[in-house]
N, C-alpha and C. Protein backbone atom coordinates (compact mmCIF):
# COMPACT_ATOMS: atom_id res chain seq x y z
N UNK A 1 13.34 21.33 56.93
CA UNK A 1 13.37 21.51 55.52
C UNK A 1 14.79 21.85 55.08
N UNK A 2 15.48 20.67 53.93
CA UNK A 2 16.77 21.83 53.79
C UNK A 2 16.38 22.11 52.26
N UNK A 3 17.50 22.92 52.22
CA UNK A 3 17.60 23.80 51.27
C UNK A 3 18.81 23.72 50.12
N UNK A 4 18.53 23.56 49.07
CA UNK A 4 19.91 22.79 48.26
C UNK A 4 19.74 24.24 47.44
N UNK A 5 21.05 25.10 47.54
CA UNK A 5 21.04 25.96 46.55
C UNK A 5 22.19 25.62 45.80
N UNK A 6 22.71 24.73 45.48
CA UNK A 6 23.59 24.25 45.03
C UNK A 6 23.31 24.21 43.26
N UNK A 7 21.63 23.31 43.22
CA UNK A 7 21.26 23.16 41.64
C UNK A 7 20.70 24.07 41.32
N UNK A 8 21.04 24.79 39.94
CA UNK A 8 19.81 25.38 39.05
C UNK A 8 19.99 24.81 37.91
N UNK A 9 18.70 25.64 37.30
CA UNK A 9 18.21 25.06 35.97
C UNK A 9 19.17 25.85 35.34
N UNK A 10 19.96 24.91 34.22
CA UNK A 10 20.38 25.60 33.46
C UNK A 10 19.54 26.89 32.09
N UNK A 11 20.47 27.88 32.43
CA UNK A 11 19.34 29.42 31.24
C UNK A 11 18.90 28.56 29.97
N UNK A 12 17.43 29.13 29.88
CA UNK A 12 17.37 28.96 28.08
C UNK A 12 18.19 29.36 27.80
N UNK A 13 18.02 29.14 25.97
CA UNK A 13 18.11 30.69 25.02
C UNK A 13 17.25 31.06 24.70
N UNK A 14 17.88 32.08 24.43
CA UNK A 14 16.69 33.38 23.57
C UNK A 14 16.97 33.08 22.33
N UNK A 15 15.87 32.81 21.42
CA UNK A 15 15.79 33.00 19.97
C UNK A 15 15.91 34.57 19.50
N UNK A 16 17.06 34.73 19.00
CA UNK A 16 16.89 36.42 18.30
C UNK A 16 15.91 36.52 17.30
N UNK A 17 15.05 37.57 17.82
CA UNK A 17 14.54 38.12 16.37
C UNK A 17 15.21 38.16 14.94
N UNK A 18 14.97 37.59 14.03
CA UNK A 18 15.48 38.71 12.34
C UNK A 18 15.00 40.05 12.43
N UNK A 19 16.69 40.70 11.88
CA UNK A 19 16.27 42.00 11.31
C UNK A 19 14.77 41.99 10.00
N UNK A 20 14.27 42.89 9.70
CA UNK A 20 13.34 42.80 8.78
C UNK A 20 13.89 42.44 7.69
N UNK A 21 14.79 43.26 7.00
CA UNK A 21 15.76 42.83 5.79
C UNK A 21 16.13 41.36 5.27
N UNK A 22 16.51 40.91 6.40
CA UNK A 22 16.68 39.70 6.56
C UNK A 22 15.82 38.40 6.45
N UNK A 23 14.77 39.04 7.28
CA UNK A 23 13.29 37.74 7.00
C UNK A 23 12.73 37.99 5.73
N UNK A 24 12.98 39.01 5.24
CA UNK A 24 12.18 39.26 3.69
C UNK A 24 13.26 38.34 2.30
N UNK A 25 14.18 38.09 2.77
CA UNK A 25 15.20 37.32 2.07
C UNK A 25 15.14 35.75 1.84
N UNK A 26 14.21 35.19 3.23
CA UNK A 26 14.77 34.24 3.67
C UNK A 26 13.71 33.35 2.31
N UNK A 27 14.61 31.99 1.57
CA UNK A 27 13.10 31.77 0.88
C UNK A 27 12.03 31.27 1.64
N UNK A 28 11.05 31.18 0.63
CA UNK A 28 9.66 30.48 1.16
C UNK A 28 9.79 29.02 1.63
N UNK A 29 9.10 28.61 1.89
CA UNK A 29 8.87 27.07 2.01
C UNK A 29 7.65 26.65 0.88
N UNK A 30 8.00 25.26 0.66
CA UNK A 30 6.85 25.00 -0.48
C UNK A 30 6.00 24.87 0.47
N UNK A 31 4.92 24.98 -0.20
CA UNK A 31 3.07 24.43 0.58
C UNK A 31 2.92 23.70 -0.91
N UNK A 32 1.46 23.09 -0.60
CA UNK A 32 0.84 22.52 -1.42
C UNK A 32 0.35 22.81 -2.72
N UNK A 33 0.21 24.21 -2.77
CA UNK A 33 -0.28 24.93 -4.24
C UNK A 33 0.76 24.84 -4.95
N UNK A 34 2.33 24.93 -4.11
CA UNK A 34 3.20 25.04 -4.99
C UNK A 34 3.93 24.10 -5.96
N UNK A 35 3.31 23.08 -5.55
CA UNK A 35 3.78 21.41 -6.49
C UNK A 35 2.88 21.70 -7.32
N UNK A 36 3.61 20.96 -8.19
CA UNK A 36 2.27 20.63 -10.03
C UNK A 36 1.89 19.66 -9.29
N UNK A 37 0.31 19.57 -10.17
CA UNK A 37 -0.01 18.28 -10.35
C UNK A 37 0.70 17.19 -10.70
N UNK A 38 0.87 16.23 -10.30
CA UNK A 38 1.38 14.27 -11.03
C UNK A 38 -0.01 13.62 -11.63
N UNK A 39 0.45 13.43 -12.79
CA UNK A 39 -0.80 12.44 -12.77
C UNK A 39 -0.40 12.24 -14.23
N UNK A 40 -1.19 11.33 -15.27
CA UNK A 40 -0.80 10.80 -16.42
C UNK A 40 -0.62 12.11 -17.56
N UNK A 41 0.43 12.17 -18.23
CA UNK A 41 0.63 13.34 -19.21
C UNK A 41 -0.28 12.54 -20.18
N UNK A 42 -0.67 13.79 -21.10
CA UNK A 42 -1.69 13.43 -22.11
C UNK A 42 -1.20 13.01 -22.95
N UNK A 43 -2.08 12.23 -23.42
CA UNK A 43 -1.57 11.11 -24.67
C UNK A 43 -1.14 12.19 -26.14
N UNK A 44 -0.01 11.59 -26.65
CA UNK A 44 -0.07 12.18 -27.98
C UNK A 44 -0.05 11.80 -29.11
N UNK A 45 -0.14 12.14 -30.20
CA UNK A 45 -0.78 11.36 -31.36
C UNK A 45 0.70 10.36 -31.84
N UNK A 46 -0.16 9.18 -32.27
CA UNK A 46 1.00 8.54 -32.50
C UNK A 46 1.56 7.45 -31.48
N UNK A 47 1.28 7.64 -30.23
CA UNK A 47 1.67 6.61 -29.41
C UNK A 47 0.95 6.08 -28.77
N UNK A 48 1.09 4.41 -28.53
CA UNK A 48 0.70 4.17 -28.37
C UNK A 48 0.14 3.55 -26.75
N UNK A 49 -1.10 3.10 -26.21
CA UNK A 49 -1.51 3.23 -25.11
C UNK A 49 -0.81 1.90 -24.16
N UNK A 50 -0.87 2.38 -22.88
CA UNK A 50 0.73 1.88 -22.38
C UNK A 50 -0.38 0.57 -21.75
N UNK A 51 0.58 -0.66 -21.20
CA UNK A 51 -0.31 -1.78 -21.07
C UNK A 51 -1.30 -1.57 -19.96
N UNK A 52 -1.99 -2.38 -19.87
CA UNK A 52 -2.67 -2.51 -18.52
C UNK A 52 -2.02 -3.10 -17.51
N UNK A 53 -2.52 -2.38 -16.22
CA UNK A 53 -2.04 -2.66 -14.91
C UNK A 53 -2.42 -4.08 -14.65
N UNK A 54 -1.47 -4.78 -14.15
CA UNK A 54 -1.84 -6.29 -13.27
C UNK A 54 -1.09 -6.22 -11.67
N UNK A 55 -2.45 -6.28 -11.51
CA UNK A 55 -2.24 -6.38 -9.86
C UNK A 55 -2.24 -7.20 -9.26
N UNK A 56 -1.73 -7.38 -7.76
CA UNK A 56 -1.38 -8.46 -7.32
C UNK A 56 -2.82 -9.68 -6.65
N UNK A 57 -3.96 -8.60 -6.71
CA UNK A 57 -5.72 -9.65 -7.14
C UNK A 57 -5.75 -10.02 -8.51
N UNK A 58 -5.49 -9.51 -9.48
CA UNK A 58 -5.66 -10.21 -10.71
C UNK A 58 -4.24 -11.36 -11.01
N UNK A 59 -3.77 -11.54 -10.19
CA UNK A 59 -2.32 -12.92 -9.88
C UNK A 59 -3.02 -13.71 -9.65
N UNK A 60 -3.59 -13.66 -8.38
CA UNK A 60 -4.11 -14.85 -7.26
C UNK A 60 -5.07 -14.98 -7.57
N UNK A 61 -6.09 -14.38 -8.35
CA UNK A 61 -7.48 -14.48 -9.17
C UNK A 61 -7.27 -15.42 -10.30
N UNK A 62 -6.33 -15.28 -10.73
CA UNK A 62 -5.71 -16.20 -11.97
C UNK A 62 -5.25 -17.16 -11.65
N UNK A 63 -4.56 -17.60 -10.54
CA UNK A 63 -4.21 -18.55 -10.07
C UNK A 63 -4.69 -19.68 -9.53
N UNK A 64 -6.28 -19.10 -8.80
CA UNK A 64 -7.20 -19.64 -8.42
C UNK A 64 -8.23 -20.17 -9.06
N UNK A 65 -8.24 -19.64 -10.71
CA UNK A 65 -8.67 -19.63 -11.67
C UNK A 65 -8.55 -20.73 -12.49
N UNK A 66 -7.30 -21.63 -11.58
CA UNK A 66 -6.61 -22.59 -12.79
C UNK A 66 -7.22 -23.94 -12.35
N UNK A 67 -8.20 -24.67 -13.17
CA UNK A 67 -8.50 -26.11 -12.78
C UNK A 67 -7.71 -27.35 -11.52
N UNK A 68 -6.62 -26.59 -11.27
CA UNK A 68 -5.77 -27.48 -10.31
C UNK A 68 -5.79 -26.70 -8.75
N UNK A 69 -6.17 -25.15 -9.10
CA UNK A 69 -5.84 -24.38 -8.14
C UNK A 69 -4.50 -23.57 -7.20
N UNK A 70 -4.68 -23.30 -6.84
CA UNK A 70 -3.39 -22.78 -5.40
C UNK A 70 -3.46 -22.87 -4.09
N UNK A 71 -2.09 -23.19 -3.26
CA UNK A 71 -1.77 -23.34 -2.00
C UNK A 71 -1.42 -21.91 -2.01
N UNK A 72 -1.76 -22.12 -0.46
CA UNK A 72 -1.56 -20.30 0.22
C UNK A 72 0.00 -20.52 0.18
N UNK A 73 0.93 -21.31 -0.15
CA UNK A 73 2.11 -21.19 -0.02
C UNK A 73 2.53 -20.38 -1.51
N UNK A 74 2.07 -20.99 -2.62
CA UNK A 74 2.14 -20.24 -4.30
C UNK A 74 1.29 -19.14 -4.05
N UNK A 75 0.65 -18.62 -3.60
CA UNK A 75 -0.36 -17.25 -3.56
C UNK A 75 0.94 -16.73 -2.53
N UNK A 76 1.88 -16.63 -1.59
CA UNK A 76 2.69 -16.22 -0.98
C UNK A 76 3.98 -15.50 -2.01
N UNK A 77 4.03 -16.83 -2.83
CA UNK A 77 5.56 -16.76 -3.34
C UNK A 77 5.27 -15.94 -4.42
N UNK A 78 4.17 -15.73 -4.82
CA UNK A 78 3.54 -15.03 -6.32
C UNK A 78 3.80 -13.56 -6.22
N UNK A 79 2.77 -13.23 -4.67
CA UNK A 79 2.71 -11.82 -4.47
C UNK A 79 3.50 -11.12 -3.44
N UNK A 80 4.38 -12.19 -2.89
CA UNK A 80 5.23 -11.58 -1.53
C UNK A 80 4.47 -11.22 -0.48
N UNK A 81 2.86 -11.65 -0.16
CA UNK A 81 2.47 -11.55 1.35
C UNK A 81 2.75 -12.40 1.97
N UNK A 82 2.34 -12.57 3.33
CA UNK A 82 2.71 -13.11 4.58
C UNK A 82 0.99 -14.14 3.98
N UNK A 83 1.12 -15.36 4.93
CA UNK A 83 0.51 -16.09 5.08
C UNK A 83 -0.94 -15.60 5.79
N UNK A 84 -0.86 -14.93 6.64
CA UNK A 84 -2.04 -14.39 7.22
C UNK A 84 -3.24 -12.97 6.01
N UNK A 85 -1.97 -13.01 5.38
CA UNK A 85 -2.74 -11.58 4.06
C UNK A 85 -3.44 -12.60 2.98
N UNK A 86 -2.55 -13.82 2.54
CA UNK A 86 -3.25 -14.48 1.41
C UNK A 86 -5.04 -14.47 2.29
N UNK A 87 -4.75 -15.25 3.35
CA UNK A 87 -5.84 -15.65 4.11
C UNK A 87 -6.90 -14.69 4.38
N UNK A 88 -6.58 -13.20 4.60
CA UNK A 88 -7.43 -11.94 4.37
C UNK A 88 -8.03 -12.11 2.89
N UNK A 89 -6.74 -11.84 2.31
CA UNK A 89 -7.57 -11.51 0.83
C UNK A 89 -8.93 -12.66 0.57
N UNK A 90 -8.35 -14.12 0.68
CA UNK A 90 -9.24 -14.86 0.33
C UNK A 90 -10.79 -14.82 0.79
N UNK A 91 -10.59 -14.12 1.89
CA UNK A 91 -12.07 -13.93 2.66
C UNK A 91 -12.56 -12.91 2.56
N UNK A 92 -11.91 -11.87 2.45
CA UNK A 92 -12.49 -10.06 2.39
C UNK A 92 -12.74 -10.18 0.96
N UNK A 93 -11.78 -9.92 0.21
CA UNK A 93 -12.13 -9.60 -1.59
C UNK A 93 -12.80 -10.75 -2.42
N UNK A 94 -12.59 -11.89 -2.10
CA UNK A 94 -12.87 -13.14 -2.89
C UNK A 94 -13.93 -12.92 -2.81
N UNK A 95 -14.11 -13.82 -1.51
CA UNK A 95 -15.72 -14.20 -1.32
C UNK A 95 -16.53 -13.52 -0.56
N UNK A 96 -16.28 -12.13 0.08
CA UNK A 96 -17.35 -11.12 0.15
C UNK A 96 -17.16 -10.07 -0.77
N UNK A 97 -16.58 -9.39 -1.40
CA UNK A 97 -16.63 -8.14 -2.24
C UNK A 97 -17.13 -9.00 -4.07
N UNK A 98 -16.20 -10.18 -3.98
CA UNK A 98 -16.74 -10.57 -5.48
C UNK A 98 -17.98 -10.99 -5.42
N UNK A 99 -18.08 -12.48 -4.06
CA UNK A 99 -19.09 -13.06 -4.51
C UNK A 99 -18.76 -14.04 -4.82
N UNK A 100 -17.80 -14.52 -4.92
CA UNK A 100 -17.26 -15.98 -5.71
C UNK A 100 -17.39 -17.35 -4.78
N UNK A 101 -17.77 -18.66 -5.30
CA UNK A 101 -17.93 -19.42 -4.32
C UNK A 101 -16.29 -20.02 -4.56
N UNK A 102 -16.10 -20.20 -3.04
CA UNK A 102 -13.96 -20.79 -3.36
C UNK A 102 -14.31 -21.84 -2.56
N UNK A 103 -13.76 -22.99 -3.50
CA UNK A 103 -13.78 -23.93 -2.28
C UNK A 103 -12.69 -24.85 -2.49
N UNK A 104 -12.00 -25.79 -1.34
CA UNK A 104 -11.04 -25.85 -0.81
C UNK A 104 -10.71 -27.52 -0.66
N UNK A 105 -10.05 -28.29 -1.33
CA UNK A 105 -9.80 -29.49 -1.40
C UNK A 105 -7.82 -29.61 -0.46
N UNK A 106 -7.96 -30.96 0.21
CA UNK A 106 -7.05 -31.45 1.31
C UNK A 106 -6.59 -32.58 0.55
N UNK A 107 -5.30 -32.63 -0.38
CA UNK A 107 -4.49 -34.04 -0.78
C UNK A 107 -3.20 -33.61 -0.18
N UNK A 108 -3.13 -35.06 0.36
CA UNK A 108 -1.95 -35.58 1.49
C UNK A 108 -1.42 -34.06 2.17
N UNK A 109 -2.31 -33.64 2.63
CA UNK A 109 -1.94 -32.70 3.79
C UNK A 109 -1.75 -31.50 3.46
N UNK A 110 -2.01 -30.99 1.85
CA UNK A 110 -1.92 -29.77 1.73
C UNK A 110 -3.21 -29.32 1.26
N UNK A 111 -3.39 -28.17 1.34
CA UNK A 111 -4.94 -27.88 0.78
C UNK A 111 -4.83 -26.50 -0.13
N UNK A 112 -5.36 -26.86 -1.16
CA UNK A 112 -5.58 -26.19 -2.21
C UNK A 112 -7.07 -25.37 -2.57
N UNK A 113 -6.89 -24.09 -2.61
CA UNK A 113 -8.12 -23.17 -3.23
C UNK A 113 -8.20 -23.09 -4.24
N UNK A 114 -9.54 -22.80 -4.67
CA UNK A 114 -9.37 -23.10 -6.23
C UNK A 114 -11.16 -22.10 -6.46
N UNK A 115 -11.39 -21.43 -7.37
CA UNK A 115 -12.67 -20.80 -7.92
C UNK A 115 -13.21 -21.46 -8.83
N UNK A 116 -14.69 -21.68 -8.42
CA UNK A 116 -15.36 -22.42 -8.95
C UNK A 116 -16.20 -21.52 -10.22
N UNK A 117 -16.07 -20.57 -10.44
CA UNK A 117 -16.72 -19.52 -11.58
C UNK A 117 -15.80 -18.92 -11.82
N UNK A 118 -15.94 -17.95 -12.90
CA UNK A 118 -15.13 -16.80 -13.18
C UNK A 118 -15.53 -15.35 -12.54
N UNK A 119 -14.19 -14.58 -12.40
CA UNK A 119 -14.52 -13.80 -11.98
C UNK A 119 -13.93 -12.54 -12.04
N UNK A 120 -14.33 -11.47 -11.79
CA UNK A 120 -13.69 -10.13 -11.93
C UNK A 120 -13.29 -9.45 -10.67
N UNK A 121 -12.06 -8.78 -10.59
CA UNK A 121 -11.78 -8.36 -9.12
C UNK A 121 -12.60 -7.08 -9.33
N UNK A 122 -13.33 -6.55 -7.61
CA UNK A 122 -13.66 -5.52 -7.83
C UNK A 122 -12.97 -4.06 -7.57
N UNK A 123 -12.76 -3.08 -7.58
CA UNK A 123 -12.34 -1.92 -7.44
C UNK A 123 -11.65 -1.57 -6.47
């Protein structure tokens, strides 16, 4: 067996205590009680109510909406997803959460979605 006394671990440190004086000084930290609320300031008389939100389902809902339809390439460039998200949305929100029948026409190699009813995005 040899014996290497050559390495040690180099010492911690010691964290010093605060004097008391001292920790009673130090400020607080925020927590959570200590933020206000965010949320819409109340309306006041006289002004008027700010537009409605358009989201990036009520784009491609509209888009799909249009007698000619959309390529997942214009549903891309509209809302800035990736090719694989148009393709989510179209299957998760469309046509299971709405309900909508979408169906899908192929001229010269591109294929276009298009909604065959109207419809409302849901929540």
């Amino acid at each position: 067996m040899i014996q290497n006394t050559d390495i040690t671990a180099p010492a911690r440190k010691r964290r010093r205590a605060r004097p008391a004086a001292e920790a009673n000084e130090a400020p607080r930290r925020k927590t959570n009680t200590d933020v206000k609320a965010v949320g819409p300031k109340p309306a006041t008389p006289g002004t008027r109510d700010p537009a409605p939100r358009v989201t990036r389902a009520d784009i491609v809902i509209g888009l799909l909406s249009r007698t000619c339809g959309a390529t997942i390439d214009e549903m891309c460039e509209v809302t800035g997803w990736q090719k694989h998200s148009v393709r989510g949305f179209l299957a998760g929100t469309v046509k299971k959460k709405a309900g909508v029948t979408l169906t899908s026409d192929t001229t010269a190699g591109i294929r276009t979605y298009r909604i065959v009813t109207a419809v409302e995005v849901p929540a």
